[in-house]
PDB file of N, CA and C in Angstrom:
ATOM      1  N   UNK A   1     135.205 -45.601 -11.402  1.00  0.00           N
ATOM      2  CA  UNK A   1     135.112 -46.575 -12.478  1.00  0.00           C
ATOM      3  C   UNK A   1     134.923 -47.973 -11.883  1.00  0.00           C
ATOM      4  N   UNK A   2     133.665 -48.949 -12.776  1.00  0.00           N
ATOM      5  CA  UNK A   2     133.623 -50.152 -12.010  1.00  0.00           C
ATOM      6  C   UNK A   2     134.496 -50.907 -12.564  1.00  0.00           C
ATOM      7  N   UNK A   3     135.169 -51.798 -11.684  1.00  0.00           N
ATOM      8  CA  UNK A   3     136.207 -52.586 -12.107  1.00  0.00           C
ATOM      9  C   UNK A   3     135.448 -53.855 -12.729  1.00  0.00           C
ATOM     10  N   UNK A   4     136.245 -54.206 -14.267  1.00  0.00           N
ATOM     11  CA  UNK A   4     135.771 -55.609 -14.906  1.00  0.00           C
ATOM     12  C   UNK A   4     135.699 -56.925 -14.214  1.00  0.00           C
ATOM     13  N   UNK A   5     134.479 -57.413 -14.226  1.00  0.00           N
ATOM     14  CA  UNK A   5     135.172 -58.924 -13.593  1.00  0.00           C
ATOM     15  C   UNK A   5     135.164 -60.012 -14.839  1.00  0.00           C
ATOM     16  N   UNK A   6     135.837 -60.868 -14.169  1.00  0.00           N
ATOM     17  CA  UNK A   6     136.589 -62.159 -15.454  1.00  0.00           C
ATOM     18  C   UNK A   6     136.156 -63.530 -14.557  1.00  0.00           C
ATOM     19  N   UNK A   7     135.872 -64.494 -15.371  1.00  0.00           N
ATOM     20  CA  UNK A   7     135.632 -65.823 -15.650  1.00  0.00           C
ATOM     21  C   UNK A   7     136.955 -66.373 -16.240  1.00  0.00           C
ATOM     22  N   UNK A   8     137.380 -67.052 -15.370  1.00  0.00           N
ATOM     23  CA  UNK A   8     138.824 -68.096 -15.867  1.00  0.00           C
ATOM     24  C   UNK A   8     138.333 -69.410 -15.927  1.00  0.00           C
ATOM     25  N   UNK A   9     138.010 -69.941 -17.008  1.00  0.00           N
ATOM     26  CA  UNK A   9     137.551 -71.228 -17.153  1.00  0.00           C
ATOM     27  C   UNK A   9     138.805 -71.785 -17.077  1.00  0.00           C
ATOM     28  N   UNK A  10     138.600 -73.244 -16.818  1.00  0.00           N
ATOM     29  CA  UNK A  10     139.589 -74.402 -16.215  1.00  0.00           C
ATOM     30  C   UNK A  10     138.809 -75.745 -16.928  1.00  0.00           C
ATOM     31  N   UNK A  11     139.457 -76.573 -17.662  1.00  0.00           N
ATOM     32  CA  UNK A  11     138.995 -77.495 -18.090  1.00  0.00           C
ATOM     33  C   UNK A  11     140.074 -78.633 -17.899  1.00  0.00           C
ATOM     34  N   UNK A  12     139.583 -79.907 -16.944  1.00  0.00           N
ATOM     35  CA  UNK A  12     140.309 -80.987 -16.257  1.00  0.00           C
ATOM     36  C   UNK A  12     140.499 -82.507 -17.101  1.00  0.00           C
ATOM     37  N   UNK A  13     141.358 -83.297 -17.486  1.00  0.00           N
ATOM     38  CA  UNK A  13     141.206 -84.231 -18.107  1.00  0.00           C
ATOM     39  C   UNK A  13     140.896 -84.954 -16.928  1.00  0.00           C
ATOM     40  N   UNK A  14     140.423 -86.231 -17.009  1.00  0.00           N
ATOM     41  CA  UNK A  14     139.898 -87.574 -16.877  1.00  0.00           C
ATOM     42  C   UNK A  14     140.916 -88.133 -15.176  1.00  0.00           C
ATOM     43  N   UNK A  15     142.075 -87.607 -15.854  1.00  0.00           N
ATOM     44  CA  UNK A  15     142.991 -87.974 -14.275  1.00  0.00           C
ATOM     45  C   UNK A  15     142.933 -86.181 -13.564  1.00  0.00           C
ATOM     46  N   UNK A  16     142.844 -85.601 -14.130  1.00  0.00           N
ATOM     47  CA  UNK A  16     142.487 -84.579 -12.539  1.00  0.00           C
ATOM     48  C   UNK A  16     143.364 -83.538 -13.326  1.00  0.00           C
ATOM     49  N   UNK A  17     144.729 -83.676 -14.185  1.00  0.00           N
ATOM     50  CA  UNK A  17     145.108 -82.725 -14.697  1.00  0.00           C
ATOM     51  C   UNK A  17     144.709 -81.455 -15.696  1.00  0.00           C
ATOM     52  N   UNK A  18     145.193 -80.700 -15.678  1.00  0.00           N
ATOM     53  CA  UNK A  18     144.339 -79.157 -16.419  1.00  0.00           C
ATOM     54  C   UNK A  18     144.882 -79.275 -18.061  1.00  0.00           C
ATOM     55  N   UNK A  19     143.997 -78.757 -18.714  1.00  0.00           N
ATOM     56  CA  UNK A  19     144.673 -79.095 -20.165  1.00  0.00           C
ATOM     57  C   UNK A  19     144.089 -77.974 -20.856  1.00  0.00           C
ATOM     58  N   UNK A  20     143.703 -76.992 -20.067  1.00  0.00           N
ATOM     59  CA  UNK A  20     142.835 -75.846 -20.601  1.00  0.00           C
ATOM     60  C   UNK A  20     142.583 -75.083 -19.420  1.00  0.00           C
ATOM     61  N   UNK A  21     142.861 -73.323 -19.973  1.00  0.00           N
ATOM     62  CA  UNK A  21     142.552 -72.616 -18.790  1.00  0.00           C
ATOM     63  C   UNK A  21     142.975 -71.236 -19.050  1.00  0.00           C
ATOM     64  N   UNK A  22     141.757 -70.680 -19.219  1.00  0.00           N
ATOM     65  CA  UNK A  22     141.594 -69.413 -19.614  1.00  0.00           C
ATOM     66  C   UNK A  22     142.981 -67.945 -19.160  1.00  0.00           C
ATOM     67  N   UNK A  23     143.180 -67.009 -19.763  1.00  0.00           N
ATOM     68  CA  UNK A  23     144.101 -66.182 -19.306  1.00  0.00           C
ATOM     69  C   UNK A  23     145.529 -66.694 -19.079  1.00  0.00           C
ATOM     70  N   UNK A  24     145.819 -67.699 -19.553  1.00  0.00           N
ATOM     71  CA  UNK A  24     147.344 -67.858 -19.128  1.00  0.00           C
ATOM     72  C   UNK A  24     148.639 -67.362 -19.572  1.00  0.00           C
ATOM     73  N   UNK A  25     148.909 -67.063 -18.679  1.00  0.00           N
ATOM     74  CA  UNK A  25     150.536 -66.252 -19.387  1.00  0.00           C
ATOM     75  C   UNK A  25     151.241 -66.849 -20.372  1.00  0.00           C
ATOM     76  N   UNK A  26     151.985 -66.370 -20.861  1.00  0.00           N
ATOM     77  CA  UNK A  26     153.343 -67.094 -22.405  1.00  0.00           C
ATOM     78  C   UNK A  26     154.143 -67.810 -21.337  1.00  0.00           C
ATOM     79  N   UNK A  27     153.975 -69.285 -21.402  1.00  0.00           N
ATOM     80  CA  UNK A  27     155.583 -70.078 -21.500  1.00  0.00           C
ATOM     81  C   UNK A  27     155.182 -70.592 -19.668  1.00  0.00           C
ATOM     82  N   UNK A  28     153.826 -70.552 -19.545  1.00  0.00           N
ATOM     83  CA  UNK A  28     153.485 -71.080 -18.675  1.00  0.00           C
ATOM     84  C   UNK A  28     152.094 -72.186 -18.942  1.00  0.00           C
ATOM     85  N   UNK A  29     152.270 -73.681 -18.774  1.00  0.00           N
ATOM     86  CA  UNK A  29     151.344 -74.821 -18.625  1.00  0.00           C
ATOM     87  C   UNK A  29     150.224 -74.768 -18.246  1.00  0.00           C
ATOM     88  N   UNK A  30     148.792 -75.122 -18.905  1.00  0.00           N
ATOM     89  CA  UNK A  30     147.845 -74.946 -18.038  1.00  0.00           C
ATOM     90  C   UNK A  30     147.766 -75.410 -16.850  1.00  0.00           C
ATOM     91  N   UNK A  31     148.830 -76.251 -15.985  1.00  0.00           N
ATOM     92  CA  UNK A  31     148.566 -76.855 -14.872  1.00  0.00           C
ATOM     93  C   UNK A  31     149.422 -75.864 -14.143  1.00  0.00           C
ATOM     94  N   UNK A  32     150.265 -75.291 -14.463  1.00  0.00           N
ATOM     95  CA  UNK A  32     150.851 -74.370 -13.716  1.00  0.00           C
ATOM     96  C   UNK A  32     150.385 -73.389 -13.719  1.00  0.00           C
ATOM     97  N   UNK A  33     149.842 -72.300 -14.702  1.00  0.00           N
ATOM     98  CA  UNK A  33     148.744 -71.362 -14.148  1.00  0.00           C
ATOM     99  C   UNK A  33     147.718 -71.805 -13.249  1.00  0.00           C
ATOM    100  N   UNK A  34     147.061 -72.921 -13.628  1.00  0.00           N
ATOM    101  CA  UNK A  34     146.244 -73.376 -12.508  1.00  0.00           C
ATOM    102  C   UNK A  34     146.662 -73.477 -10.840  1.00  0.00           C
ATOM    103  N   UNK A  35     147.732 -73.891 -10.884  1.00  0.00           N
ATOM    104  CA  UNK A  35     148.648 -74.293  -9.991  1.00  0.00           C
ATOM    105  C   UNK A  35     148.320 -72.853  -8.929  1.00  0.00           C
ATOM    106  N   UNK A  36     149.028 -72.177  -9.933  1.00  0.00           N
ATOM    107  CA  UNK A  36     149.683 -70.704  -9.380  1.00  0.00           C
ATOM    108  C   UNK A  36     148.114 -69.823  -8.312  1.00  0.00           C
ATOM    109  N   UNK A  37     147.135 -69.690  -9.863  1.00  0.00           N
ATOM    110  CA  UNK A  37     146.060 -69.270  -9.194  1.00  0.00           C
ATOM    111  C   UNK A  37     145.815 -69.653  -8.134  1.00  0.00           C
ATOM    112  N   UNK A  38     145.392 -71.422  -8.067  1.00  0.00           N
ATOM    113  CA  UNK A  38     144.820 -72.346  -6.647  1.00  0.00           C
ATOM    114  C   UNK A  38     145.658 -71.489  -5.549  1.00  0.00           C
ATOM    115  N   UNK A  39     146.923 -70.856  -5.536  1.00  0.00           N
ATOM    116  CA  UNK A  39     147.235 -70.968  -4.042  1.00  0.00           C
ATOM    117  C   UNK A  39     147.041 -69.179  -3.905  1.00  0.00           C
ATOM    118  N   UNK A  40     147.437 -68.173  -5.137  1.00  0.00           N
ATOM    119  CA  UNK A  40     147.097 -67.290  -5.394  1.00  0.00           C
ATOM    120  C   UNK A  40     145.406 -66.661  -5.052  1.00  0.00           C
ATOM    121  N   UNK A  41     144.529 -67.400  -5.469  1.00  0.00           N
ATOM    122  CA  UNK A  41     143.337 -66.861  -5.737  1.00  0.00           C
ATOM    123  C   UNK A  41     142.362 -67.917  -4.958  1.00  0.00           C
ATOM    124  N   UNK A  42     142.720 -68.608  -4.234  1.00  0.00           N
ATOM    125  CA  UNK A  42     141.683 -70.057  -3.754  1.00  0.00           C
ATOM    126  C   UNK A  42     140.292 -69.407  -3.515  1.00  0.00           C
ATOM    127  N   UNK A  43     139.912 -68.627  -2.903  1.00  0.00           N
ATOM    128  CA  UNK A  43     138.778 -68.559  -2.652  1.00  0.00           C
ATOM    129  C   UNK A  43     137.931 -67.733  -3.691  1.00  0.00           C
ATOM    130  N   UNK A  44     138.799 -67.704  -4.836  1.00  0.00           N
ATOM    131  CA  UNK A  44     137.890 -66.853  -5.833  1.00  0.00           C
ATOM    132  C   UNK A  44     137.618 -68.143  -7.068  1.00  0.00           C
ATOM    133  N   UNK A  45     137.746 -69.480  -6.444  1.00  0.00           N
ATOM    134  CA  UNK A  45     137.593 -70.664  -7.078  1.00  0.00           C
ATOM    135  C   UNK A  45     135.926 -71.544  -6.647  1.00  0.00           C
ATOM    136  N   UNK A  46     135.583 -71.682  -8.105  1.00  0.00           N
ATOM    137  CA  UNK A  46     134.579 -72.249  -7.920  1.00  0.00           C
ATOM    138  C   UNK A  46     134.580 -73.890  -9.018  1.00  0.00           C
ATOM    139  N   UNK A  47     134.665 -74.785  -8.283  1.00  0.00           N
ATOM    140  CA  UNK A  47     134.370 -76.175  -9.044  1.00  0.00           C
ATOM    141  C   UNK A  47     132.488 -76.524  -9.535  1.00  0.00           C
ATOM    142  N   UNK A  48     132.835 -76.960 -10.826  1.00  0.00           N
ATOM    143  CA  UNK A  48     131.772 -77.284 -12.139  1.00  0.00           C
ATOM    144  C   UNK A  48     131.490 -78.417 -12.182  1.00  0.00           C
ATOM    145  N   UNK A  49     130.287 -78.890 -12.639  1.00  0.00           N
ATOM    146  CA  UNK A  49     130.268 -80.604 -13.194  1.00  0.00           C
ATOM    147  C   UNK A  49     130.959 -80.488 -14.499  1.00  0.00           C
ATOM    148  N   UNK A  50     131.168 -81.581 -15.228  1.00  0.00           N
ATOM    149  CA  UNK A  50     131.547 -81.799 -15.797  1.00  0.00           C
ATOM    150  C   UNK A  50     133.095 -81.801 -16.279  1.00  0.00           C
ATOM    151  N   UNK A  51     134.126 -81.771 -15.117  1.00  0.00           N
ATOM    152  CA  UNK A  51     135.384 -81.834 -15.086  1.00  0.00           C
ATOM    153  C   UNK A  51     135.653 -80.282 -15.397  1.00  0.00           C
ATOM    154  N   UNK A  52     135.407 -79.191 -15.065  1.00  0.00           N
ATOM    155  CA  UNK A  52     135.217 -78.084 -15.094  1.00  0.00           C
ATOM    156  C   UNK A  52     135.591 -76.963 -13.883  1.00  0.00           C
ATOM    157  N   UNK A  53     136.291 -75.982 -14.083  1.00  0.00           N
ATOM    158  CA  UNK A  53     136.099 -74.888 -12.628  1.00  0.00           C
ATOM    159  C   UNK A  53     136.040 -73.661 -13.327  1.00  0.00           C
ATOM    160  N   UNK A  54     135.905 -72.740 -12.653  1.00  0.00           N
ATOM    161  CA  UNK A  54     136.247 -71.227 -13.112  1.00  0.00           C
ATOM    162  C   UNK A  54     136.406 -70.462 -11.789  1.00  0.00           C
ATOM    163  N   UNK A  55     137.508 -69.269 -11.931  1.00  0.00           N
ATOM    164  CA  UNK A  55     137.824 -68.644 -10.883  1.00  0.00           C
ATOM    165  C   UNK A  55     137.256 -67.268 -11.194  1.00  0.00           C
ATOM    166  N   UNK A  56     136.620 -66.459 -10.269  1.00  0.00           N
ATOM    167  CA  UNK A  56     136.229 -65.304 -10.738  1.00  0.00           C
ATOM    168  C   UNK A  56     136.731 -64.504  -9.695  1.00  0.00           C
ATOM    169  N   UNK A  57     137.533 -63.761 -10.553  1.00  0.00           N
ATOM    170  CA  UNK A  57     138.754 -61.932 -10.500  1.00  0.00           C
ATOM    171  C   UNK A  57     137.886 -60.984 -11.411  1.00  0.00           C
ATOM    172  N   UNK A  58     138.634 -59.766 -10.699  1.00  0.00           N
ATOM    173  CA  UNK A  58     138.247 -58.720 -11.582  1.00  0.00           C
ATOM    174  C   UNK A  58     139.465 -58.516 -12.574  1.00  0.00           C
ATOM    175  N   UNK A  59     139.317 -58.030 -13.614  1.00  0.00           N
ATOM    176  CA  UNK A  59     140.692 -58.048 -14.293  1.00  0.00           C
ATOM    177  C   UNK A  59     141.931 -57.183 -13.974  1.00  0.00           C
ATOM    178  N   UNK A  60     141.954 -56.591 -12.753  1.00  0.00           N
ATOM    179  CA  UNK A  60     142.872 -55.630 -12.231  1.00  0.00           C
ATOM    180  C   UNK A  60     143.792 -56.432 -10.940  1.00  0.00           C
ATOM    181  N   UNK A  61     143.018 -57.928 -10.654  1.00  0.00           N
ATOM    182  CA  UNK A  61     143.556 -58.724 -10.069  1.00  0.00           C
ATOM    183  C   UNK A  61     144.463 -59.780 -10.757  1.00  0.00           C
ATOM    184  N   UNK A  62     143.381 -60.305 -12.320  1.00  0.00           N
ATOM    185  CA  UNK A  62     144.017 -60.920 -13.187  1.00  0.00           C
ATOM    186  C   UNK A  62     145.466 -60.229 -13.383  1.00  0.00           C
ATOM    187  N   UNK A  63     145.382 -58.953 -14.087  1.00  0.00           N
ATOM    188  CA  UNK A  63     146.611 -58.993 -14.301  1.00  0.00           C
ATOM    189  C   UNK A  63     147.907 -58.493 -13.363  1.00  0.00           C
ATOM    190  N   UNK A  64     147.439 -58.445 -12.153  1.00  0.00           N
ATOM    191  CA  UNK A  64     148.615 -58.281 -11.676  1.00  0.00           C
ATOM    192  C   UNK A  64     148.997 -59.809 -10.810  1.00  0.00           C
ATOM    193  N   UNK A  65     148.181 -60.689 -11.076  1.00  0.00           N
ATOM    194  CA  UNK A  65     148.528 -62.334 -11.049  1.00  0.00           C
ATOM    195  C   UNK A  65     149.529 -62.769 -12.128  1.00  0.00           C
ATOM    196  N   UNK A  66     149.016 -62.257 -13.472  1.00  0.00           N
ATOM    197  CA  UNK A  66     149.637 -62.754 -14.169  1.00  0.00           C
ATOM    198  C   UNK A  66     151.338 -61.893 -14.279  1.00  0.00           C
ATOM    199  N   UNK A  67     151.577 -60.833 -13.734  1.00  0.00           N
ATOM    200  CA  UNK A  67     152.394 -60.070 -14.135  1.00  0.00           C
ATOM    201  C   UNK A  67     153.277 -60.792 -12.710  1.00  0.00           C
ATOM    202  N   UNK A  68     152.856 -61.054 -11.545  1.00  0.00           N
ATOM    203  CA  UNK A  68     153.864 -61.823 -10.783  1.00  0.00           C
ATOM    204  C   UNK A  68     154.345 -63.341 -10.995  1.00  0.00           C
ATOM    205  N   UNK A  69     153.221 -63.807 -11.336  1.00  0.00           N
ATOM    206  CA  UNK A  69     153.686 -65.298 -11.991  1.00  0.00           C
ATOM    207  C   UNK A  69     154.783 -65.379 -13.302  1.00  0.00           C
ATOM    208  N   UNK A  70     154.770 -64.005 -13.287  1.00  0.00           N
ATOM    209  CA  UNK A  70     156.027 -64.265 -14.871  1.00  0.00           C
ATOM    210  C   UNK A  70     156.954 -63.549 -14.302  1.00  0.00           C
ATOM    211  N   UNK A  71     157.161 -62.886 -13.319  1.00  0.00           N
ATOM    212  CA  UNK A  71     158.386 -62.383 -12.644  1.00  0.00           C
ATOM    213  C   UNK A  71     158.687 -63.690 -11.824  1.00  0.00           C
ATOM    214  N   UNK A  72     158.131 -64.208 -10.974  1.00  0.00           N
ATOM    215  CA  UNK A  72     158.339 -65.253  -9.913  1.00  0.00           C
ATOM    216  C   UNK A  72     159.271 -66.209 -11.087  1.00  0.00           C
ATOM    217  N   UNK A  73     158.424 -66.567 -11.917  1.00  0.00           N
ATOM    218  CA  UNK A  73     159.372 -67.704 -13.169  1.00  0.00           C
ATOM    219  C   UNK A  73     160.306 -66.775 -13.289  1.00  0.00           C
ATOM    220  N   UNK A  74     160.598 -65.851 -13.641  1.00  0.00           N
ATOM    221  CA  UNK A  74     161.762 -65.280 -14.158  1.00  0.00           C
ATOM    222  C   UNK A  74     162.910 -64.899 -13.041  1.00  0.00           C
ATOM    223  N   UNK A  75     162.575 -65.385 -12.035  1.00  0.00           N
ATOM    224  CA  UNK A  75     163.365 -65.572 -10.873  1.00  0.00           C
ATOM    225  C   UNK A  75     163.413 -63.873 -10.259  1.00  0.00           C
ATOM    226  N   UNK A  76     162.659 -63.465 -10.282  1.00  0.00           N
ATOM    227  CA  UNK A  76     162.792 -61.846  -9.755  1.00  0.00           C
ATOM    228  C   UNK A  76     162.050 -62.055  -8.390  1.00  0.00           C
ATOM    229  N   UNK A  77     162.139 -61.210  -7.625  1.00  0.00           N
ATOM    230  CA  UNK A  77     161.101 -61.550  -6.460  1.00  0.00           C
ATOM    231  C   UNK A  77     160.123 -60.629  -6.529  1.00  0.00           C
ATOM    232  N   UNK A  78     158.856 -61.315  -5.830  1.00  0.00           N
ATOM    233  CA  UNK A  78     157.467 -61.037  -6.075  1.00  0.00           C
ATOM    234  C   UNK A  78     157.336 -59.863  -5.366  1.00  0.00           C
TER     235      UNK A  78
END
């Protein structure tokens, strides 16, 4: 089976902060998913004009990003 791939759009205000950003977990900030990915996923990051990025995962990566970033918050270890 081919694995899905995903587009995580990222949309940046004016000072550099994230205020939009595709896939993010419950009860987590777009700057902190962003956050998380950047050190998580860096090289699957691509910067846009227009104050813009998108990271491209397959969704079998997505969610097991997102499933540690909500254990890590929840103080469990990764």
């Amino acid at each position: 089976m081919e694995s899905q791939n995903l587009l995580i759009h990222a949309r940046f205000a004016p000072d550099g902060t994230v205020n939009e950003i595709g896939e993010r977990p419950q009860g987590f900030t777009p700057q902190d998913w962003f956050n998380y990915l950047s050190i998580e996923a860096a090289s699957a990051y691509q910067a846009l004009a227009g104050g813009r990025g998108v990271f491209r995962l397959t969704r079998e990566s997505v969610d097991a990003y997102k499933a540690s970033a909500v254990a890590q918050a929840a103080g469990a270890p990764a």
